[in-house]
Protein backbone atom coordinates (compact mmCIF):
# COMPACT_ATOMS: atom_id res chain seq x y z
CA UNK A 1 266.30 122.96 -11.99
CA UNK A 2 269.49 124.13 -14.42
CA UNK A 3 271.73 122.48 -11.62
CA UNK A 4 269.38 119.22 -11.51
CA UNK A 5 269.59 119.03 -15.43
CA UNK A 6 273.63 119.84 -14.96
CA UNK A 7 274.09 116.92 -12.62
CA UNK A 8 272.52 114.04 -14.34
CA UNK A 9 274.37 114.95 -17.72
CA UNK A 10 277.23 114.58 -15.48
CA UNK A 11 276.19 111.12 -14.53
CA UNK A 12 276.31 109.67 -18.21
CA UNK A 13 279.68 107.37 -18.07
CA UNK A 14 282.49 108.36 -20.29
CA UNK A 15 282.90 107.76 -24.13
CA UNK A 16 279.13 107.88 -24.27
CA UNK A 17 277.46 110.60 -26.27
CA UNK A 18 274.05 111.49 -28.08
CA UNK A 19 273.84 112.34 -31.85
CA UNK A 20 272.19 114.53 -33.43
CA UNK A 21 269.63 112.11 -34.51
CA UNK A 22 268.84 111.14 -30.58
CA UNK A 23 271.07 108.07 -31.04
CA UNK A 24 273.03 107.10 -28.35
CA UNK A 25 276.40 105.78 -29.10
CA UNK A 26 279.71 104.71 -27.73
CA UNK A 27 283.13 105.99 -29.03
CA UNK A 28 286.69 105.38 -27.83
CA UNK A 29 289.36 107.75 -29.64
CA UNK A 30 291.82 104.87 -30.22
CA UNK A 31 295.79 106.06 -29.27
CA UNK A 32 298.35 107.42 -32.20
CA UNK A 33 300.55 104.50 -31.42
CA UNK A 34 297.66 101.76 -31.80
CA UNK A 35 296.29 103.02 -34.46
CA UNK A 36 298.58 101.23 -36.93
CA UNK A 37 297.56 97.92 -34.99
CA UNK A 38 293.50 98.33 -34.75
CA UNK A 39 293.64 100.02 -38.51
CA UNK A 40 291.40 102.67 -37.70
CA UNK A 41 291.19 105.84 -36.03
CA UNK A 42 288.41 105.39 -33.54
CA UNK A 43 285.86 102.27 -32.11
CA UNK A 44 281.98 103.18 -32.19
CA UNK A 45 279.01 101.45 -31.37
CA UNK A 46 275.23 102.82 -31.59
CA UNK A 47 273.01 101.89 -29.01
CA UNK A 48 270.29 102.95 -30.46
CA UNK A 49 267.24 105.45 -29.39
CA UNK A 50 266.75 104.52 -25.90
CA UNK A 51 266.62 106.42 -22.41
CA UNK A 52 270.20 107.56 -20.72
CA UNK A 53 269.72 104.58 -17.64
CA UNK A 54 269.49 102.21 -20.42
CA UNK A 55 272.09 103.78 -22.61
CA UNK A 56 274.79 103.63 -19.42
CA UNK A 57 273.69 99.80 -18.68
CA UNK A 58 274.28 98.89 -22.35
CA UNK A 59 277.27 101.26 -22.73
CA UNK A 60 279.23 99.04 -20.28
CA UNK A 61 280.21 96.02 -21.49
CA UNK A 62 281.12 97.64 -24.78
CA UNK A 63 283.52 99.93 -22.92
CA UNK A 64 285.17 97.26 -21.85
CA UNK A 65 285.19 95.50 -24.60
CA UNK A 66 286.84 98.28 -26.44
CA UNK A 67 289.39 99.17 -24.17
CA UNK A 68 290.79 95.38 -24.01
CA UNK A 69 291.52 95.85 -27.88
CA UNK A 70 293.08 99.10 -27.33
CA UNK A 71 295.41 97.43 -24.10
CA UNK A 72 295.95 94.25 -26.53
CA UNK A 73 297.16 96.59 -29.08
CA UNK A 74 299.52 98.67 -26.51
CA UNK A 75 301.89 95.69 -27.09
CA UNK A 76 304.24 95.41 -29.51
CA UNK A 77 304.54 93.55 -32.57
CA UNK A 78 308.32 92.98 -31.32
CA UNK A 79 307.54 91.61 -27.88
CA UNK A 80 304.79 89.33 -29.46
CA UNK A 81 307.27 87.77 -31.76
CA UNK A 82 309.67 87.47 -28.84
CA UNK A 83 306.87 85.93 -26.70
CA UNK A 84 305.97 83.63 -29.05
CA UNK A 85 309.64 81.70 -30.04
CA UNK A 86 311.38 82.36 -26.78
CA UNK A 87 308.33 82.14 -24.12
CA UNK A 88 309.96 84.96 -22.04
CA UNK A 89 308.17 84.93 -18.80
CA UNK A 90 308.90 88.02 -18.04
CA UNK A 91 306.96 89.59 -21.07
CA UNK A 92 304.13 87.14 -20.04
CA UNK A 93 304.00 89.18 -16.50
CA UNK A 94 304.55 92.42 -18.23
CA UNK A 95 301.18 91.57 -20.30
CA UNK A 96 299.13 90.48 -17.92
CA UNK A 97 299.97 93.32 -15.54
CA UNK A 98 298.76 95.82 -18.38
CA UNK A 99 296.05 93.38 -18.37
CA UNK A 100 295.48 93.46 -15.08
CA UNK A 101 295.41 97.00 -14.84
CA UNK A 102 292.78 98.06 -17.70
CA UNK A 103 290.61 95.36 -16.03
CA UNK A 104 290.65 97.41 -12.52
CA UNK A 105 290.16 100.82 -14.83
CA UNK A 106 287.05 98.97 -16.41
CA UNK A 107 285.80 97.26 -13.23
CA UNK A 108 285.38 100.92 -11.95
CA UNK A 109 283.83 102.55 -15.31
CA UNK A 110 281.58 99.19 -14.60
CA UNK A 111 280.63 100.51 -11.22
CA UNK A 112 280.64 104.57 -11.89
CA UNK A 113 278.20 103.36 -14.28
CA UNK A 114 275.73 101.24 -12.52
CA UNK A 115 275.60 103.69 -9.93
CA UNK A 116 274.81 106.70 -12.26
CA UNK A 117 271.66 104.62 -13.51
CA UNK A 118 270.29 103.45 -10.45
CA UNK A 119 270.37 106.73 -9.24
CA UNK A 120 269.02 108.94 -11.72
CA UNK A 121 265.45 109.33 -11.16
CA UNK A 122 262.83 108.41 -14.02
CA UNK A 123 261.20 111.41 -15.52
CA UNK A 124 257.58 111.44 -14.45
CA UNK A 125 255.29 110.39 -17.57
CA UNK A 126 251.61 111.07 -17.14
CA UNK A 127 249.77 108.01 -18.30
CA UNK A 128 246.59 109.85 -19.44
CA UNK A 129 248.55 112.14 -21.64
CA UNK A 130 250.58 109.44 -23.29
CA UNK A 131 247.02 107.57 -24.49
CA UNK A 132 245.99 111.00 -25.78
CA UNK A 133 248.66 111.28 -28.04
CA UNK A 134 249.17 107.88 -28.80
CA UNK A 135 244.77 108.23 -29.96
CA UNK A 136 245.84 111.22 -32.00
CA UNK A 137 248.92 109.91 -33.54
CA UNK A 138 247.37 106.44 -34.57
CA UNK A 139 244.08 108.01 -35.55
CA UNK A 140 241.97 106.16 -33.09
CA UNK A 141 238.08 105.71 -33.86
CA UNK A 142 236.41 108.11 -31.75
CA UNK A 143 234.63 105.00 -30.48
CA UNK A 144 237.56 103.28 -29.66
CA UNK A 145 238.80 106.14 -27.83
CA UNK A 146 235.50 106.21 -26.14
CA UNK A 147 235.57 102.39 -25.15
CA UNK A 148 239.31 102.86 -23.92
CA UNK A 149 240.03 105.93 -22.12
CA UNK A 150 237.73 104.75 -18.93
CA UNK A 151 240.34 101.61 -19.03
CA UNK A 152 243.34 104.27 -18.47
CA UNK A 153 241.42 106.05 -16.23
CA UNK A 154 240.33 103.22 -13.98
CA UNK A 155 243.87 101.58 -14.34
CA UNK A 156 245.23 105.80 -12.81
CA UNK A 157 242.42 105.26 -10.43
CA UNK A 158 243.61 101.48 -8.87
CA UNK A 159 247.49 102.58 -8.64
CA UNK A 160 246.57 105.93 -6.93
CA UNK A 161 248.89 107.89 -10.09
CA UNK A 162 249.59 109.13 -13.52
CA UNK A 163 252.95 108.22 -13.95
CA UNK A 164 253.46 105.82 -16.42
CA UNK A 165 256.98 105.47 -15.61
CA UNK A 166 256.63 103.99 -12.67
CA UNK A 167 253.85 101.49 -13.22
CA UNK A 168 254.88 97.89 -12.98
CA UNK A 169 254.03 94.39 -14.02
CA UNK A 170 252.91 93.84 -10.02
CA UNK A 171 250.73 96.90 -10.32
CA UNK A 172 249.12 95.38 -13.65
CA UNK A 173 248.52 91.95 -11.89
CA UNK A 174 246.90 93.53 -9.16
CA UNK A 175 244.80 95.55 -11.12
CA UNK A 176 243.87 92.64 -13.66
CA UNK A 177 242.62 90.15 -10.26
CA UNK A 178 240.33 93.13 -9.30
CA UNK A 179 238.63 93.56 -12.98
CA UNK A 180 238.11 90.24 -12.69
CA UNK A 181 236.09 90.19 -9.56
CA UNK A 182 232.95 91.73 -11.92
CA UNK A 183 233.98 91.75 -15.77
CA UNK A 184 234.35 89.35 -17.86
CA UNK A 185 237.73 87.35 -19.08
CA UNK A 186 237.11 88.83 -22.58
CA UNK A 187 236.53 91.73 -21.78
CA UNK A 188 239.54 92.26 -18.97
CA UNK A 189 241.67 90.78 -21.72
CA UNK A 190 240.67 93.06 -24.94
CA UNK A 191 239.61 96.09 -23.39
CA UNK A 192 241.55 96.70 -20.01
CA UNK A 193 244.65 95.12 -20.49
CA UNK A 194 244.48 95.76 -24.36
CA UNK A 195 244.43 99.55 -24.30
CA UNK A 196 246.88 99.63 -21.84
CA UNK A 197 249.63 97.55 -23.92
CA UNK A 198 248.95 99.16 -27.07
CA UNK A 199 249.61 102.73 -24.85
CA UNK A 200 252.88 101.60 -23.42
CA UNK A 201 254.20 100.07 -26.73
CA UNK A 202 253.16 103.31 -28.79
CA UNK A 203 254.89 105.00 -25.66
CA UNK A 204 258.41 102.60 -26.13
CA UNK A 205 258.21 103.65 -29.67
CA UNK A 206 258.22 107.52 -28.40
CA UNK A 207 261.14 107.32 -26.01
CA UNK A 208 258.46 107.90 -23.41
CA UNK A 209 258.93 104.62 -21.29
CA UNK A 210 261.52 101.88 -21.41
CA UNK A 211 259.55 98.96 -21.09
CA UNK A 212 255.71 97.70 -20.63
CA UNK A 213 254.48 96.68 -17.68
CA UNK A 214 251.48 94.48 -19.37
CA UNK A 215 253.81 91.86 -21.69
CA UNK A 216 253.44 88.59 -19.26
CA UNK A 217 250.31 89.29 -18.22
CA UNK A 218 247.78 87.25 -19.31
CA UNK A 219 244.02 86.24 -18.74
CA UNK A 220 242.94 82.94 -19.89
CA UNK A 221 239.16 83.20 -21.65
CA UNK A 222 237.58 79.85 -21.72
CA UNK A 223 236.30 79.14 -25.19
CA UNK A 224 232.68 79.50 -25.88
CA UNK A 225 230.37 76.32 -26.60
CA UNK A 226 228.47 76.80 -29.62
CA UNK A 227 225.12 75.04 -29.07
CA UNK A 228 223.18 76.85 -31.94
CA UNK A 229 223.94 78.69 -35.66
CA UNK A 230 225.08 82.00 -34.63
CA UNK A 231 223.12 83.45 -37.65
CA UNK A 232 218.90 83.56 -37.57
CA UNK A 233 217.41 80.57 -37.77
CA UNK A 234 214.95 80.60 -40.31
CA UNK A 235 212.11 81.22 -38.73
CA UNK A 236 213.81 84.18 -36.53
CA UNK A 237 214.74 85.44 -39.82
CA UNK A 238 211.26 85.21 -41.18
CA UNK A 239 209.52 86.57 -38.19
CA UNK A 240 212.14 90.14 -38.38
CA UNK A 241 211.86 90.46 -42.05
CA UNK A 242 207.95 90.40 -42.21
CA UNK A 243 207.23 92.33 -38.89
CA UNK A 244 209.33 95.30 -40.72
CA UNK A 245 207.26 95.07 -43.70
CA UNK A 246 204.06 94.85 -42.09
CA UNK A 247 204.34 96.04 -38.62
CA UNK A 248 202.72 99.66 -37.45
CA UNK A 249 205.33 102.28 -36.36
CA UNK A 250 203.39 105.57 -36.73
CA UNK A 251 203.71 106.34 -33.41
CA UNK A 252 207.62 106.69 -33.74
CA UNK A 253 209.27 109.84 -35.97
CA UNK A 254 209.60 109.15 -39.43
CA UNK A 255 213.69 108.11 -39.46
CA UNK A 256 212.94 105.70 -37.00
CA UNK A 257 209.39 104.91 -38.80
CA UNK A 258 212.24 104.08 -42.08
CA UNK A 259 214.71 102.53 -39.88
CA UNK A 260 212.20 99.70 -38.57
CA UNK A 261 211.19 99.09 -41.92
CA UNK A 262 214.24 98.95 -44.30
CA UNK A 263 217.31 98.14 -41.57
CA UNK A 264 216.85 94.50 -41.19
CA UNK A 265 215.80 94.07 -44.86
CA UNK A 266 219.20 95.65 -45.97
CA UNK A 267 220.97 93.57 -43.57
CA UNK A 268 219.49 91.02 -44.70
CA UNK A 269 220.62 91.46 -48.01
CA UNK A 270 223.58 93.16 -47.49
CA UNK A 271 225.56 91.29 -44.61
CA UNK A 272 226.47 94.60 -43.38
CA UNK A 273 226.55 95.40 -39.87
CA UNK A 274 223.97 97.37 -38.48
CA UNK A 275 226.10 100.79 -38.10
CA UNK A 276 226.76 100.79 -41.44
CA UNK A 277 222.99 100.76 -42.78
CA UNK A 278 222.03 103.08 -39.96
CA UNK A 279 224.44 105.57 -41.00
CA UNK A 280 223.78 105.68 -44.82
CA UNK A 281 222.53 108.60 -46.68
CA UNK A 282 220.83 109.27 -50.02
CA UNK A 283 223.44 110.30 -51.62
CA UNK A 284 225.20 107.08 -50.64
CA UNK A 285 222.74 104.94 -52.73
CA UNK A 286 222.77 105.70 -56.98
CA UNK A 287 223.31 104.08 -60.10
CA UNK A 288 226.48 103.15 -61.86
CA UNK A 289 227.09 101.71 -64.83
CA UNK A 290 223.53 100.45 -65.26
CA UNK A 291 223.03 98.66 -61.60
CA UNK A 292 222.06 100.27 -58.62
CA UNK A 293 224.24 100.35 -55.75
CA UNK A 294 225.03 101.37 -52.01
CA UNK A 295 228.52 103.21 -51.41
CA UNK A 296 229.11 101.47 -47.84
CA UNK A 297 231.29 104.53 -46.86
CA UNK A 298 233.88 106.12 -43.80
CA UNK A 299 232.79 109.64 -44.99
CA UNK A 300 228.81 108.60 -43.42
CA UNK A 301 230.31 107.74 -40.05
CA UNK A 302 232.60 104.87 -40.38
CA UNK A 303 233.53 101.19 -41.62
CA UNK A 304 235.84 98.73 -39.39
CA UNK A 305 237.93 98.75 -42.48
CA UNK A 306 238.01 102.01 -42.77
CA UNK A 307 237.49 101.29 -46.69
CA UNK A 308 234.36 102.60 -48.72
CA UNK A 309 233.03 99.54 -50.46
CA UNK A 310 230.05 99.14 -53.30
CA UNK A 311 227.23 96.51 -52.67
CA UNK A 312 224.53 95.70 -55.33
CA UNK A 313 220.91 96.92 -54.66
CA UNK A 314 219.00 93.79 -54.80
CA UNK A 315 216.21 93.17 -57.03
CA UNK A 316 213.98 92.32 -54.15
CA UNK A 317 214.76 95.39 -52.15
CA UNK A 318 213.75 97.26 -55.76
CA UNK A 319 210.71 95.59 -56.06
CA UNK A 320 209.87 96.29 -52.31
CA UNK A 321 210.22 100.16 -52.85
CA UNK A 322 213.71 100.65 -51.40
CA UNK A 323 214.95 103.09 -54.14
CA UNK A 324 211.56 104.66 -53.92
CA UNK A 325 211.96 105.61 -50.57
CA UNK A 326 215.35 106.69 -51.14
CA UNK A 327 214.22 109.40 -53.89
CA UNK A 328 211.71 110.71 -51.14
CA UNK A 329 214.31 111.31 -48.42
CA UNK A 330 216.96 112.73 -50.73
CA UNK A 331 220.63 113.21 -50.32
CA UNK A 332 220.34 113.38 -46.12
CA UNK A 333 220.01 110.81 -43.80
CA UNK A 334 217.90 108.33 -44.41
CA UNK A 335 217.61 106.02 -41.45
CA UNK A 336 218.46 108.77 -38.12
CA UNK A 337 218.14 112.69 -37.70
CA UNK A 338 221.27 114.60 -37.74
CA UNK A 339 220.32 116.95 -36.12
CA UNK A 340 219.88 114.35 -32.59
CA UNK A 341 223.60 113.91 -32.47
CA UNK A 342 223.59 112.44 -28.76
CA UNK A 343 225.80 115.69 -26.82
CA UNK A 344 227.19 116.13 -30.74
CA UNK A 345 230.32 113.32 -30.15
CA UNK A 346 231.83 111.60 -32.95
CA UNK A 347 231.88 108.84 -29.94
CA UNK A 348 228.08 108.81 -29.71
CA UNK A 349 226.28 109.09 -33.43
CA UNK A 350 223.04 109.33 -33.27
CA UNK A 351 223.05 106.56 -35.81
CA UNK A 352 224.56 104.19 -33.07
CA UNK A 353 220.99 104.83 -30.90
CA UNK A 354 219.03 103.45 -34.03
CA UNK A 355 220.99 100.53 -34.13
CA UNK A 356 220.67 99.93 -30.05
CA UNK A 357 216.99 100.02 -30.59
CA UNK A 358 216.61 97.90 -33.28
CA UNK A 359 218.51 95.42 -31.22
CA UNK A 360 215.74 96.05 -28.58
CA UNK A 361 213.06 95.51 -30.95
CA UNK A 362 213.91 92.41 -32.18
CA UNK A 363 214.07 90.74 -28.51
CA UNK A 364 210.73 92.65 -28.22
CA UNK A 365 209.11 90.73 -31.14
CA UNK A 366 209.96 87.48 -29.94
CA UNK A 367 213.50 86.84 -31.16
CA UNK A 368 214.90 86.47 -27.67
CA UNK A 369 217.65 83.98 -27.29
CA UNK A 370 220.41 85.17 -25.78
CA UNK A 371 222.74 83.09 -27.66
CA UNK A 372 222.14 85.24 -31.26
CA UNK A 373 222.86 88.78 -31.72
CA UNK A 374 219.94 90.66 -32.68
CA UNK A 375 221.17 92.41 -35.57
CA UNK A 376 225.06 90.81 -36.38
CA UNK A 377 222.88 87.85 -36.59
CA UNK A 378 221.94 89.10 -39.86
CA UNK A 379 225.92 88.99 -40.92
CA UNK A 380 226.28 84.82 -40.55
CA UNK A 381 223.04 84.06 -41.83
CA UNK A 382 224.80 86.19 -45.19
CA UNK A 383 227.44 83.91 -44.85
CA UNK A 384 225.73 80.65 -45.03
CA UNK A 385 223.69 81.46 -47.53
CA UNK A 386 226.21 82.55 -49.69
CA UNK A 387 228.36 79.43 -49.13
CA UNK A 388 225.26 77.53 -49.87
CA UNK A 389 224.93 79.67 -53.28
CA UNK A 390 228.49 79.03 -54.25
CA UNK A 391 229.68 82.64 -54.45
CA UNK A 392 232.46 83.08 -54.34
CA UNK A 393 234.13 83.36 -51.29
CA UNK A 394 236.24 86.74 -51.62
CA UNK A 395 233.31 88.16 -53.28
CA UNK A 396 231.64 87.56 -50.72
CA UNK A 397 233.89 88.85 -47.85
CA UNK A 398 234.26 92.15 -49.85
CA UNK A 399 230.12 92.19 -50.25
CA UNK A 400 230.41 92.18 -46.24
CA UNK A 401 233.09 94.49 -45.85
CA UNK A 402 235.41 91.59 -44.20
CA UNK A 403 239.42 91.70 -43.67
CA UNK A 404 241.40 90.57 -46.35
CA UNK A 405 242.03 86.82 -45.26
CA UNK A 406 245.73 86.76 -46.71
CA UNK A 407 248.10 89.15 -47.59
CA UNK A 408 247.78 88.51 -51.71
CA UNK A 409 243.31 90.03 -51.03
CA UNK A 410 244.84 93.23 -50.34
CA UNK A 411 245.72 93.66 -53.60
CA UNK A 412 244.16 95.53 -56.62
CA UNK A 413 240.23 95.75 -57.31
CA UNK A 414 237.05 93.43 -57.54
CA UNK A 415 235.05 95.18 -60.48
CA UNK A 416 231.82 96.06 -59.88
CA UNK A 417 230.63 93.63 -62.77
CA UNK A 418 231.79 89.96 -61.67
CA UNK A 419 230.96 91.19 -58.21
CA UNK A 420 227.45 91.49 -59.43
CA UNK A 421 227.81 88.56 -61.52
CA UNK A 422 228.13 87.03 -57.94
CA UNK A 423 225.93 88.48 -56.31
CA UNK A 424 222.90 87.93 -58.47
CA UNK A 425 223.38 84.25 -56.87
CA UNK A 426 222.03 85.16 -53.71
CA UNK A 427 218.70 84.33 -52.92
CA UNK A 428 215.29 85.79 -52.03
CA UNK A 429 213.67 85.61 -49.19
CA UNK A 430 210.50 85.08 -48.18
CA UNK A 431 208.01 86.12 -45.45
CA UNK A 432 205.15 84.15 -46.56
C-alpha cells in the first residue's frame, strides 16, 4: 500500500504542488538571468481545491504557458533591438529554434501529464456513507432522511455498487427510465433524482467526487389541471368542523378522543399544517401580554421553517372550550401519547400517526374527493379567507408559518400586537 501511495505522488507532473491549505497550485522558479526581464522571482497559479487527475489536466496548459514567458525572456534585450532595425534572419532562426525547442519540452510535460491522470485510479467513495455525512453535516430532518435514504439505497441497488466515484450520467439515465416504469414524474424528479444531486454536490464541495452524475438529467412533470379550489369547499368545511364538535369518539383513547375534536378546528383557524397542531403541547399554548396564544414551535417536533412562530388563540376557539381543555391536559401532549413513539424514531413521531388518521377520517365522513387534501385543505381555505378579509398579506404568511416571499421578509420582527390587530379580521365560522 506505502509503494501504491509512493507511485501515484510520483505521477503528479512537475512544478505542481499542494499547500498547506489543500490548494493545489502551479509554480515555475523563474531563471537568475530572466528575472530582470519577467520582474519577479517566480510564476504561480492556484488551481484551487480539487482532486490530483483534475489538478494535472488543469496544470497543463498553464505550464506551458509559463514556460513560453520564461523562453521569450531567455532572449536578449540586445538581440531584440538588433532584430527589430536590422531584421537579421539569422536571429529570427535562432528564436524560433529556442522556440521550437520549449514547445517539444512542453508537448511532452503535455503528454507525461495526460497519461499520469488517465491512469491513476479513482479512490473508491461509498455512496451510502457520503449521504450520511452529508445528512449530518446539513442537519437533515430526520424525516427527510427517512424519505431519502431508500432513494440512495435503491439507486446502490440498480448499479450493483457503492462507489460513488464511479457512477455516471448513463447509470443515472438508466436508473431514472426504470423509476419511471411505476412512480410518478414528481416524485422521480424530487425525491430520487433530488437526493441524489444534493449528495453529489455536498460531496464536490468535500473533495469527495469531481463531478455529478445527475446535472443533465431531467424528468419533465406535466402540469396539473386545476378543476376545483384546492381548499374545502364550504360545505366540506362545514361538514369536518361540526362532525368534530358533535361526533362520538369514546371508543378511541382520550389523545385521539382530543385530537378528533380540536385538530381540524385549530386548522381551521390557524392555517397550520396538520403536524404542527398534532405535535403541540400545553405548555406551548399561554398568555402574553394580555392575548392568548400558541407558540407554533421546532422544540415540539418540528416546523418546515424551522422557526418557532406565535399565532393568536381565537375568540371562537375560547368560547368553544379550547383553553379549557388545555388547563386539563397540562404542560404534556395534548393531541398524541408520548409514550407511543412508533419504534421511538425522530423519523416516525407518534404525532405523524394522528395526523395520518385524521386524514382517514375525513374521507370516512364523506369528504372524499381525491382532488383536496384532507387536512392541507384546511391551509388554502386560510388563505382565501384571509385575502377576502384584507389582512394583510405578510401577516398572513407569518400566521401560516410560510417562506419569506422576498429577500427584504426575512428581516426583523412582526409584533405580536399589529399581528393581532390582523388577525382579529378573520372570520367565524359556522356549523349551523
Amino acid at each position: 500500500m506505502i509503494r501504491y501511495k509512493k507511485a501515484l505522488q510520483m505521477r503528479v507532473m512537475n512544478h505542481l504542488r499542494k499547500t498547506s491549505d489543500g490548494t493545489w497550485e502551479v509554480r515555475l522558479v523563474v531563471p537568475l538571468e530572466c528575472r530582470a526581464v519577467m520582474g519577479r522571482n517566480n510564476l504561480t497559479k492556484r488551481l484551487g481545491r480539487i482532486s490530483p487527475s483534475e489538478a494535472n489536466r488543469l496544470a497543463v496548459p498553464v505550464v506551458a504557458e509559463f514556460q513560453a514567458r520564461i523562453a521569450e525572456a531567455r532572449i536578449s534585450p540586445a538581440e531584440r533591438q538588433r532584430a527589430a532595425e536590422r531584421q537579421d534572419e539569422s536571429l529570427k532562426a535562432m528564436m524560433s529554434d529556442k522556440l521550437r525547442r520549449w514547445e517539444n519540452i512542453i508537448d511532452v510535460a503535455m503528454v507525461d501529464a495526460e497519461q499520469a491522470a488517465l491512469s491513476a485510479p479513482a479512490k473508491p467513495v461509498s455512496l451510502a456513507a457520503m449521504f450520511a455525512d452529508y445528512a449530518s453535516e446539513a442537519g437533515l430532518a430526520p424525516a427527510t432522511v427517512k424519505r431519502w435514504k431508500p432513494c440512495i439505497d435503491h439507486l446502490i441497488a440498480h448499479i450493483g455498487h457503492d462507489n460513488a466515484a464511479s457512477v455516471t450520467p448513463a447509470d443515472i439515465l438508466s436508473w431514472k427510465n426504470e423509476l419511471q416504469k411505476d412512480r410518478s414524474q414528481a416524485t422521480v424528479r424530487n425525491a430520487y433524482l433530488g437526493s441524489v444531486k444534493a449528495t453529489f454536490t455536498w460531496g464536490i464541495g468535500n473533495l469527495r467526487v469531481t463531478s455529478n452524475p445527475v446535472v443533465g438529467i431531467k424528468v419533465r412533470v406535466p402540469q396539473k389541471k386545476k378543476t376545483r379550489s384546492q381548499g374545502f369547499l364550504p360545505d366540506e368545511a362545514r361538514l369536518i368542523l361540526k362532525t368534530a364538535l358533535t361526533g362520538d369518539y369514546s371508543h378511541l383513547s382520550e389523545h385521539y378522543q382530543r385530537a378528533f375534536r380540536w385538530v381540524p378546528w385549530v386548522c381551521a383557524y390557524t392555517g397550520a399544517r396538520v403536524g404542527e397542531i398534532t405535535q403541540m403541547r400545553g405548555i406551548d399554548v399561554f398568555e402574553r401580554d394580555g392575548h392568548w396564544v400558541m407558540d407554533i414551535t421546532p422544540e415540539a417536533g418540528g416546523t418546515k421553517t424551522g422557526h418557532a412562530r406565535l399565532v393568536p388563540v381565537h375568540r371562537h376557539l375560547i368560547e368553544l372550550g379550547f383553553l379549557a381543555m388545555v388547563a386539563e391536559v397540562g404542560d404534556g401532549a395534548l393531541f398524541y401519547n408520548s409514550r407511543l413513539a412508533r419504534g421511538g424514531s425522530a423519523a416516525n413521531p407518534h404525532h405523524k400517526k394522528v395526523g395520518e388518521r385524521l386524514a382517514s377520517w375525513v374521507r370516512d365522513i364523506g369528504v372524499n374527493d381525491p382532488r383536496i387534501q384532507p387536512n392541507h385543505g384546511w391551509r388554502h381555505l386560510f388563505t382565501t379567507l384571509s385575502r377576502n378579509a384584507n389582512i394583510d398579506p405578510e401577516a398572513r404568511d407569518i400566521l401560516k408559518g410560510s417562506v419569506p416571499r422576498t429577500e427584504s421578509e426575512k428581516y426583523g420582527d412582526y409584533d405580536l400586537s399589529p399581528l393581532i390587530r390582523e388577525y382579529n379580521k378573520f372570520p367565524r365560522f359556522k356549523v349551523e
